[in-house]
Every structure is written in structure tokens, then in C-alpha cells.
PDB file of N, CA and C in Angstrom:
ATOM      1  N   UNK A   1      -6.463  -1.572 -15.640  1.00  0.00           N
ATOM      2  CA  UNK A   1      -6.416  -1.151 -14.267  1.00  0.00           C
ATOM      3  C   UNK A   1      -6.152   0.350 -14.216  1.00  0.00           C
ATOM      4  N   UNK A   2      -6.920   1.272 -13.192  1.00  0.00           N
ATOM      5  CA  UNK A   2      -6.494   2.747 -12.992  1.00  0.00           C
ATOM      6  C   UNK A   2      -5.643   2.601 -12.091  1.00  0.00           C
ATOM      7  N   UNK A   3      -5.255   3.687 -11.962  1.00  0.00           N
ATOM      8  CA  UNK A   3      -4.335   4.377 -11.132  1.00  0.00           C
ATOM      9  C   UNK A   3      -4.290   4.096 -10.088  1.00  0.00           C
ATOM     10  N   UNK A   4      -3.947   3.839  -9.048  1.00  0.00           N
ATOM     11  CA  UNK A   4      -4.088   3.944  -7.295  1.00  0.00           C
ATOM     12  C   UNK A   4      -4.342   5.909  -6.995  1.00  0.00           C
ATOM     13  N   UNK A   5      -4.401   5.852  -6.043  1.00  0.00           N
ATOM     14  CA  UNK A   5      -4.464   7.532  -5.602  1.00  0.00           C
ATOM     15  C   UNK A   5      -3.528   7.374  -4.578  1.00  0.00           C
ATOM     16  N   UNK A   6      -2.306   7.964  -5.057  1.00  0.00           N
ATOM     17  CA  UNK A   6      -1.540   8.055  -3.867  1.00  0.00           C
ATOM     18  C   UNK A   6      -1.636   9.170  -2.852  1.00  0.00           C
ATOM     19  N   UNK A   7      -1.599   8.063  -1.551  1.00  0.00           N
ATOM     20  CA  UNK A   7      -1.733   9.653  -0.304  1.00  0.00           C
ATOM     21  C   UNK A   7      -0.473  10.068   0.679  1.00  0.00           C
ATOM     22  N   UNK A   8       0.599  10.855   0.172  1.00  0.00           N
ATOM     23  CA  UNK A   8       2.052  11.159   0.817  1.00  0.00           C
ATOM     24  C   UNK A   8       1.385  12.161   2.408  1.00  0.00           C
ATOM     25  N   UNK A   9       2.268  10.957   3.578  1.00  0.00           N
ATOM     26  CA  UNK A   9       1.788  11.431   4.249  1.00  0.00           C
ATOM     27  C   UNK A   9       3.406  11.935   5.065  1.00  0.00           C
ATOM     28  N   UNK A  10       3.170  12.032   6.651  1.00  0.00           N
ATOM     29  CA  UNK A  10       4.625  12.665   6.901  1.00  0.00           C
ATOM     30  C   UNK A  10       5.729  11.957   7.003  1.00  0.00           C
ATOM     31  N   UNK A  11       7.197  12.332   7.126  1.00  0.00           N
ATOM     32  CA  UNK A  11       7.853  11.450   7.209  1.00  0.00           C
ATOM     33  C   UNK A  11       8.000   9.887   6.209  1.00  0.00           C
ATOM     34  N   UNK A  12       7.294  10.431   5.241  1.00  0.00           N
ATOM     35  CA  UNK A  12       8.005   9.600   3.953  1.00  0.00           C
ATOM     36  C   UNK A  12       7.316   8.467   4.109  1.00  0.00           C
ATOM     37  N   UNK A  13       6.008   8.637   4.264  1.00  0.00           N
ATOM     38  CA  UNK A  13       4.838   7.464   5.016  1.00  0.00           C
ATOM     39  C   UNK A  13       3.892   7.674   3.487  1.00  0.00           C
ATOM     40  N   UNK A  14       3.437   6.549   3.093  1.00  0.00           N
ATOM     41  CA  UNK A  14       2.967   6.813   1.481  1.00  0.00           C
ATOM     42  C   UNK A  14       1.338   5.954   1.716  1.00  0.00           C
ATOM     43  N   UNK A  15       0.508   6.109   1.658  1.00  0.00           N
ATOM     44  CA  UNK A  15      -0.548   4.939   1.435  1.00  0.00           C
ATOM     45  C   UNK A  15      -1.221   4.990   0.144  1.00  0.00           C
ATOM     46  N   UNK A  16      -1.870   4.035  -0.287  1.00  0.00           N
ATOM     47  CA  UNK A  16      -2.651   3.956  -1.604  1.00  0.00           C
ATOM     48  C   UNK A  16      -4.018   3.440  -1.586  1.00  0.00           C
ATOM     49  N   UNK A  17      -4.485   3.761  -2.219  1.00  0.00           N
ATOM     50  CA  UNK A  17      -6.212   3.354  -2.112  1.00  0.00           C
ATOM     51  C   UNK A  17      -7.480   4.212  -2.391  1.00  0.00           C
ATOM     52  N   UNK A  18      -8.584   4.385  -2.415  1.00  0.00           N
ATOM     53  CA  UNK A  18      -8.888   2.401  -2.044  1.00  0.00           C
ATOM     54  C   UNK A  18      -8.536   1.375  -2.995  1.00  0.00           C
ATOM     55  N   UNK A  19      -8.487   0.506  -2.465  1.00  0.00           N
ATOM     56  CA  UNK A  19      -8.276  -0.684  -3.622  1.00  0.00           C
ATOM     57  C   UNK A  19      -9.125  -1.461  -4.549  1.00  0.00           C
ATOM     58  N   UNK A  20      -9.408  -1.599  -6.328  1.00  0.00           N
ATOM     59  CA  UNK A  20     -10.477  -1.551  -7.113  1.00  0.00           C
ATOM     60  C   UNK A  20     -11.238  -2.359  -6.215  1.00  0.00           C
ATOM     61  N   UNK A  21     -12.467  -2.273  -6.317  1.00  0.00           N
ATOM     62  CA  UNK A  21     -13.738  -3.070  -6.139  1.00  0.00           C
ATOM     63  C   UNK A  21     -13.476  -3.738  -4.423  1.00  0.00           C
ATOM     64  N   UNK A  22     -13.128  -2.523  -3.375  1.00  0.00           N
ATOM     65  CA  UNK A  22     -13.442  -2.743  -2.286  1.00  0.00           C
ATOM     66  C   UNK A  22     -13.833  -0.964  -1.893  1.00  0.00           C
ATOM     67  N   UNK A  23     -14.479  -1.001  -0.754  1.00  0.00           N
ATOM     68  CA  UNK A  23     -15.264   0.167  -0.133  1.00  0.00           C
ATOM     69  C   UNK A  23     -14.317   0.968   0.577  1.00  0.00           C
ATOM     70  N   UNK A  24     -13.044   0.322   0.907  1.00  0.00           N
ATOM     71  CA  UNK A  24     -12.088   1.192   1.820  1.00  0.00           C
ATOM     72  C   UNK A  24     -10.656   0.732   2.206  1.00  0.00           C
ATOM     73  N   UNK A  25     -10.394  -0.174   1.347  1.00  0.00           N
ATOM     74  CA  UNK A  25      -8.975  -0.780   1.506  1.00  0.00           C
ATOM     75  C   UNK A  25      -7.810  -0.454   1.036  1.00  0.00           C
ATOM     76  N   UNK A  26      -6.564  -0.029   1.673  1.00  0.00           N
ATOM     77  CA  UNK A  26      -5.170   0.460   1.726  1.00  0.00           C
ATOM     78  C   UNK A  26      -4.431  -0.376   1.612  1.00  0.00           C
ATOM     79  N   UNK A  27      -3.131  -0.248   0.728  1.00  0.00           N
ATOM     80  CA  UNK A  27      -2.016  -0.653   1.057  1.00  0.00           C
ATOM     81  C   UNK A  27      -0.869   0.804   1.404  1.00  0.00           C
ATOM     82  N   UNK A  28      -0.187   0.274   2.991  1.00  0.00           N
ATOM     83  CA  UNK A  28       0.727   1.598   3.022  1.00  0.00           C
ATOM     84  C   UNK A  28       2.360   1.211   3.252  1.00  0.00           C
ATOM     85  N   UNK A  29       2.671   1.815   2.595  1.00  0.00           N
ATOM     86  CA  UNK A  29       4.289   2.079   3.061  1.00  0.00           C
ATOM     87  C   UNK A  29       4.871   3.053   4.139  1.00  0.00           C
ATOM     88  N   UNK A  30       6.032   2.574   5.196  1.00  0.00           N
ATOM     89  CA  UNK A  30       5.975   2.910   6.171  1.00  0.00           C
ATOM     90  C   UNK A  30       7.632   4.038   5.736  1.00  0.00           C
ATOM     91  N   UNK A  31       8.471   4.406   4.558  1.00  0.00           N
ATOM     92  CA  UNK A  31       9.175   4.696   4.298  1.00  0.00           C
ATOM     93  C   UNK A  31      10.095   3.868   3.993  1.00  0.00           C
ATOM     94  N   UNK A  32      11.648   4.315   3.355  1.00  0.00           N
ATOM     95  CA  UNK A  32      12.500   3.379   3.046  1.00  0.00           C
ATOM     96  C   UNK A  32      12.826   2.121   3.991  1.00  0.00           C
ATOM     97  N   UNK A  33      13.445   1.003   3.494  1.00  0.00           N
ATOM     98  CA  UNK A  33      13.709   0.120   4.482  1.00  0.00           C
ATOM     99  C   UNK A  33      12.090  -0.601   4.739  1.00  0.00           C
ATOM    100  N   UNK A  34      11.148  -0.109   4.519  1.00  0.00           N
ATOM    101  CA  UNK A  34       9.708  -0.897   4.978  1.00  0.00           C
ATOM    102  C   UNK A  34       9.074  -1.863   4.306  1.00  0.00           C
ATOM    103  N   UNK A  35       8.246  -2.391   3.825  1.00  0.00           N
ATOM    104  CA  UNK A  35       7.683  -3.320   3.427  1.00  0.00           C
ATOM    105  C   UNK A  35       6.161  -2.379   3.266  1.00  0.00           C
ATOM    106  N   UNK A  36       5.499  -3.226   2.408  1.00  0.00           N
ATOM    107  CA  UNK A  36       3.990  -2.775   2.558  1.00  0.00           C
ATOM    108  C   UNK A  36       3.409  -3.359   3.487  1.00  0.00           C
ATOM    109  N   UNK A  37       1.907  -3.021   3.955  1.00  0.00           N
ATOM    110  CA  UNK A  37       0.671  -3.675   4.909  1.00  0.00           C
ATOM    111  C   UNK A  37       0.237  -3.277   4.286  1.00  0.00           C
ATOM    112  N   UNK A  38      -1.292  -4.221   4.242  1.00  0.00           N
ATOM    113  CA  UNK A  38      -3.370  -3.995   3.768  1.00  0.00           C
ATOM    114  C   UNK A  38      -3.648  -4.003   5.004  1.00  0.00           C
ATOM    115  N   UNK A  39      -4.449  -2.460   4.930  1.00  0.00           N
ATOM    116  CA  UNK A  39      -5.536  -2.248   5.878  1.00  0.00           C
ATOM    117  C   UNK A  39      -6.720  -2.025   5.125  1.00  0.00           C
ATOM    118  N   UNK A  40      -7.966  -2.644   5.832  1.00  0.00           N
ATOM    119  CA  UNK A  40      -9.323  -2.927   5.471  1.00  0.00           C
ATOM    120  C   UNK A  40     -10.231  -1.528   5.563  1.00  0.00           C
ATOM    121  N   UNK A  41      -9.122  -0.591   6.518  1.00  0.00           N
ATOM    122  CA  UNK A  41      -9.839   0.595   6.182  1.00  0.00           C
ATOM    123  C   UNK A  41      -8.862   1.591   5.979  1.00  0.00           C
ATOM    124  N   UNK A  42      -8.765   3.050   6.301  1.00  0.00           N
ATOM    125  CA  UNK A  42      -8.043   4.067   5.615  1.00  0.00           C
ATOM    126  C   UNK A  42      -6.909   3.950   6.921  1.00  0.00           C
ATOM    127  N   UNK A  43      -5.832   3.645   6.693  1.00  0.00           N
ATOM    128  CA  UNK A  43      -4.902   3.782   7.544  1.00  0.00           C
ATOM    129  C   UNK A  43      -4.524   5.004   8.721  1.00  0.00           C
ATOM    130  N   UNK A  44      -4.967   5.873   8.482  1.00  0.00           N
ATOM    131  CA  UNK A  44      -4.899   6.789   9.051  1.00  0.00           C
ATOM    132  C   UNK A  44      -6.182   7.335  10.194  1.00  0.00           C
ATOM    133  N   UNK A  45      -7.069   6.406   9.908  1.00  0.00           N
ATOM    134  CA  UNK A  45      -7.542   6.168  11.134  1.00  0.00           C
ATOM    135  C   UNK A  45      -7.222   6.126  12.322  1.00  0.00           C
ATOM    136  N   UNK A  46      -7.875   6.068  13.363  1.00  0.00           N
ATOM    137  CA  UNK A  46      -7.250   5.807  15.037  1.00  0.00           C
ATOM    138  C   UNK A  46      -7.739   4.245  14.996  1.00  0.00           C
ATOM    139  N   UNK A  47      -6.680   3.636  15.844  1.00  0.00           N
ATOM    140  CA  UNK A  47      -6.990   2.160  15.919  1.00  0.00           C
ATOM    141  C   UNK A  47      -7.046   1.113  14.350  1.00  0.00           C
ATOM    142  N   UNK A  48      -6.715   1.864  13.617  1.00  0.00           N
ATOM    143  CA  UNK A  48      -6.382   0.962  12.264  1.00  0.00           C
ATOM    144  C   UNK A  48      -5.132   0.165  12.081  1.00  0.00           C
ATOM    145  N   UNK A  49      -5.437  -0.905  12.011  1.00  0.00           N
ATOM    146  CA  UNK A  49      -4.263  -1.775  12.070  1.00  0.00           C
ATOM    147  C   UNK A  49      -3.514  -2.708  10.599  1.00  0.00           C
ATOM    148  N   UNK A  50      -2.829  -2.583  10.208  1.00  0.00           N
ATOM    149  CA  UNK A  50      -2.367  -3.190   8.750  1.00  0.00           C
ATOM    150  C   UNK A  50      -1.491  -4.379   9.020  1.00  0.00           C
ATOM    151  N   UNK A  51      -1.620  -5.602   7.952  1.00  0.00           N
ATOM    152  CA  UNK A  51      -1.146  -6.698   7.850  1.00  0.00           C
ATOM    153  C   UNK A  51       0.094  -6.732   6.722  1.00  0.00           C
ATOM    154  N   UNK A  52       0.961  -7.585   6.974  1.00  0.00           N
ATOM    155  CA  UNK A  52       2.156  -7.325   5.829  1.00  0.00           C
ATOM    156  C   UNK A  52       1.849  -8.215   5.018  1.00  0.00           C
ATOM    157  N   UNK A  53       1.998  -7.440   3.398  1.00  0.00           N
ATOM    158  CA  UNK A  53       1.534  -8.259   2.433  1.00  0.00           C
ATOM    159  C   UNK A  53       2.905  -9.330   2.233  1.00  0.00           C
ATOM    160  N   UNK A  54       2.409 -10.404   2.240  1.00  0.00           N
ATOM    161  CA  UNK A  54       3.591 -11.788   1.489  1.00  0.00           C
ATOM    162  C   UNK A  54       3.257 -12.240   0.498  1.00  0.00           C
ATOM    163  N   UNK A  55       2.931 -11.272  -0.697  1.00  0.00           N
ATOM    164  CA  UNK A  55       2.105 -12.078  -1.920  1.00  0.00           C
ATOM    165  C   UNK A  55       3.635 -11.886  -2.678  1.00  0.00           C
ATOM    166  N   UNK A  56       4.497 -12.160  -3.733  1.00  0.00           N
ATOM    167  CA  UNK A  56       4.989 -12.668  -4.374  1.00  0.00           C
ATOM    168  C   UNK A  56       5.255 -10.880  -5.163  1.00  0.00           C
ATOM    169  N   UNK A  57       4.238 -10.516  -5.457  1.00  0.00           N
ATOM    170  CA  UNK A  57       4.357  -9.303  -6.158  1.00  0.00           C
ATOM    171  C   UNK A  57       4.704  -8.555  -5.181  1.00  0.00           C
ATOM    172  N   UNK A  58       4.748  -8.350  -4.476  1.00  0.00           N
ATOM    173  CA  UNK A  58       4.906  -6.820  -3.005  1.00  0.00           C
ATOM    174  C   UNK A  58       5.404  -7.307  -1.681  1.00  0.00           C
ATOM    175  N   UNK A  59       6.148  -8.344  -1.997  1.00  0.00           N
ATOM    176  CA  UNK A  59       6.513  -8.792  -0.573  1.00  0.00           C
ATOM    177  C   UNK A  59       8.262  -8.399  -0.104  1.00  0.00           C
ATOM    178  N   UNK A  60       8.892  -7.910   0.530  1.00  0.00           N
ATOM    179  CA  UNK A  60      10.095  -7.665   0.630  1.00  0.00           C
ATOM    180  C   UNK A  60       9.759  -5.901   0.824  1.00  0.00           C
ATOM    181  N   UNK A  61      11.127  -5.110   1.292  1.00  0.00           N
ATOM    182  CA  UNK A  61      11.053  -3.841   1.497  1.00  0.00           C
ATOM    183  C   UNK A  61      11.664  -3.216  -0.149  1.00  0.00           C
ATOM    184  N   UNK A  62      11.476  -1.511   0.371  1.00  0.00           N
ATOM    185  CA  UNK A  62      11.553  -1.349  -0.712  1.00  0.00           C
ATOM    186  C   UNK A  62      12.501   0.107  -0.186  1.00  0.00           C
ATOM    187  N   UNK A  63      13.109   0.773  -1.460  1.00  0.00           N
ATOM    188  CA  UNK A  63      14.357   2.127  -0.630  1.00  0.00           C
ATOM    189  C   UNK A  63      13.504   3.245  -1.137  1.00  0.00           C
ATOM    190  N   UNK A  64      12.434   3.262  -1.733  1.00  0.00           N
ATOM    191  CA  UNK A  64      11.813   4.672  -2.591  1.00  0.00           C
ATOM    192  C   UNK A  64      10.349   4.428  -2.816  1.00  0.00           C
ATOM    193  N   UNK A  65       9.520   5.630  -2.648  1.00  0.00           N
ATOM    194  CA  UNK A  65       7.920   5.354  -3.112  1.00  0.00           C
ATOM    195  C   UNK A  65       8.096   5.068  -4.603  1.00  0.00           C
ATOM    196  N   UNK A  66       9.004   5.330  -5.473  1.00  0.00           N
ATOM    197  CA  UNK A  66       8.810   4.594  -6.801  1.00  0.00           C
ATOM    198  C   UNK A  66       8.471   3.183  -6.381  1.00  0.00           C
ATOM    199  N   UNK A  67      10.004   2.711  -5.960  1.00  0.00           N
ATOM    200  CA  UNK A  67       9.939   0.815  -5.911  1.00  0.00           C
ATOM    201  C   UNK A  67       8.880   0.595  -5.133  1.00  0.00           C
ATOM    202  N   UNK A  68       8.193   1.378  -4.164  1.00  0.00           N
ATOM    203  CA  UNK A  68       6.664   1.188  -3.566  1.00  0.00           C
ATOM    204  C   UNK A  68       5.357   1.098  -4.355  1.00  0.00           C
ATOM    205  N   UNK A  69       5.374   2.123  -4.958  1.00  0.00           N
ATOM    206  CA  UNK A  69       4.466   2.301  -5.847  1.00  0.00           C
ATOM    207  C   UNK A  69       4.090   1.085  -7.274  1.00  0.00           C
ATOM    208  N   UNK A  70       5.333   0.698  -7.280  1.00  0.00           N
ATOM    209  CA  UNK A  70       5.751  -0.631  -8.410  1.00  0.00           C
ATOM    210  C   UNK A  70       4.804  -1.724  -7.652  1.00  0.00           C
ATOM    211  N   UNK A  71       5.499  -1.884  -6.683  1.00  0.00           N
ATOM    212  CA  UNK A  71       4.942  -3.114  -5.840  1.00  0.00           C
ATOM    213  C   UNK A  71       3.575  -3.222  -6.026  1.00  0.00           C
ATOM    214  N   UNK A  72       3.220  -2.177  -5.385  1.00  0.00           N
ATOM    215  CA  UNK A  72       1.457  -1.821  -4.951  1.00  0.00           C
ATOM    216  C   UNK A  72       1.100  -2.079  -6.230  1.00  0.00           C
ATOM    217  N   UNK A  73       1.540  -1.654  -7.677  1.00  0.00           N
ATOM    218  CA  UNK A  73       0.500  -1.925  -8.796  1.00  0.00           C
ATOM    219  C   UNK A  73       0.560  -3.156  -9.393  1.00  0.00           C
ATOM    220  N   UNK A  74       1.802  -4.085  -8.878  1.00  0.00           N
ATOM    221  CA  UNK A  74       1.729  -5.474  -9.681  1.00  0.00           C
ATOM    222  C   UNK A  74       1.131  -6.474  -8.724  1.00  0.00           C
ATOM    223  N   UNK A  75       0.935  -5.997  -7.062  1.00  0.00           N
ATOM    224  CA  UNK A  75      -0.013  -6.630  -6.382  1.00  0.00           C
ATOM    225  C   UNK A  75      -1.789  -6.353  -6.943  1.00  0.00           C
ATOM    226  N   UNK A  76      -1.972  -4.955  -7.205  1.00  0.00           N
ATOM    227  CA  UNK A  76      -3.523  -4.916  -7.476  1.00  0.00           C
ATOM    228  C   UNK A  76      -3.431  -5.446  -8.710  1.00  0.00           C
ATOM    229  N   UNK A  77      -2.726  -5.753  -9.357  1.00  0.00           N
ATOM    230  CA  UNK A  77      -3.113  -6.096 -10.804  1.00  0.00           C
ATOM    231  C   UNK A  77      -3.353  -7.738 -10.555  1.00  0.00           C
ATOM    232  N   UNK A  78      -2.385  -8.423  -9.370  1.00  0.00           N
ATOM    233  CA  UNK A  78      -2.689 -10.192  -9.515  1.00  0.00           C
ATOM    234  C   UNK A  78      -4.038 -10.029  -8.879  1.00  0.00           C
ATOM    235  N   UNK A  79      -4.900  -9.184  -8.355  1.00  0.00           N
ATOM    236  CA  UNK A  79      -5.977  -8.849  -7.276  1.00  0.00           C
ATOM    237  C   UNK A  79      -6.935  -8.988  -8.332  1.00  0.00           C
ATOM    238  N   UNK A  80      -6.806  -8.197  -9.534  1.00  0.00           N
ATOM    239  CA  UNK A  80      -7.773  -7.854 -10.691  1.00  0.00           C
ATOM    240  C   UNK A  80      -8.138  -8.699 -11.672  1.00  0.00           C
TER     241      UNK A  80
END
């Protein structure tokens, strides 16, 4: 598995993507205390809306884009 591309956005807002072998899919973190969502397109869109992941690997919040970043890669990896 590669890398994700992480995209640090303001306020400690993190997204990742795209996700392997889709055309435009995100997972983002909303800062400490948050949980992840998958959005089907680039989050940062207008009108883009994200779902909270409950998969086993990435489900629960997290206090740091490390423990975010963890999450996000042992979710794409059960994905792969």
C-alpha cells in the first residue's frame, strides 16, 4: 500500500486521499476529539457531505493527526 497524501487544512482539519483505486474519495478528520468521515468526493468542496466511518480499524475519535493518520492507514489497508 502507498502513502495517503495528506491535506492539512485550517484549524487542525486533516483530510486524506484519494483513496487507492477510487476517482475521488476522502477520509477527513475534523481535529482532536473527532472521529473520521468518507466522502465520495474531495471534502472541501461546497455541498460535500461525509459519513462516519464504524469500521473496526478507524472507528472512535482520535487526540492527534498521528493517531488519525494510524487510523486512516489500517482502514485503507482492510479496503486493499
Amino acid at each position: 500500500m502507498s502513502k495517503l497524501a495528506r491535506h492539512p487544512l485550517a484549524f487542525g482539519l486533516t483530510y486524506w486521499g484519494p483513496l487507492p483505486e477510487t476517482r475521488d474519495m476522502h477520509v477527513m478528520w475534523d481535529g482532536p476529539g473527532s472521529g473520521l468521515r468518507m466522502y465520495v468526493t474531495d471534502p472541501t468542496r461546497p455541498g460535500a457531505m461525509g459519513q462516519p466511518i464504524r469500521h473496526p480499524s478507524a472507528s472512535g475519535t482520535f487526540a492527534t493527526v498521528r493517531e488519525a493518520e494510524k487510523a486512516v492507514n489500517a482502514f485503507v489497508a482492510e479496503l486493499t
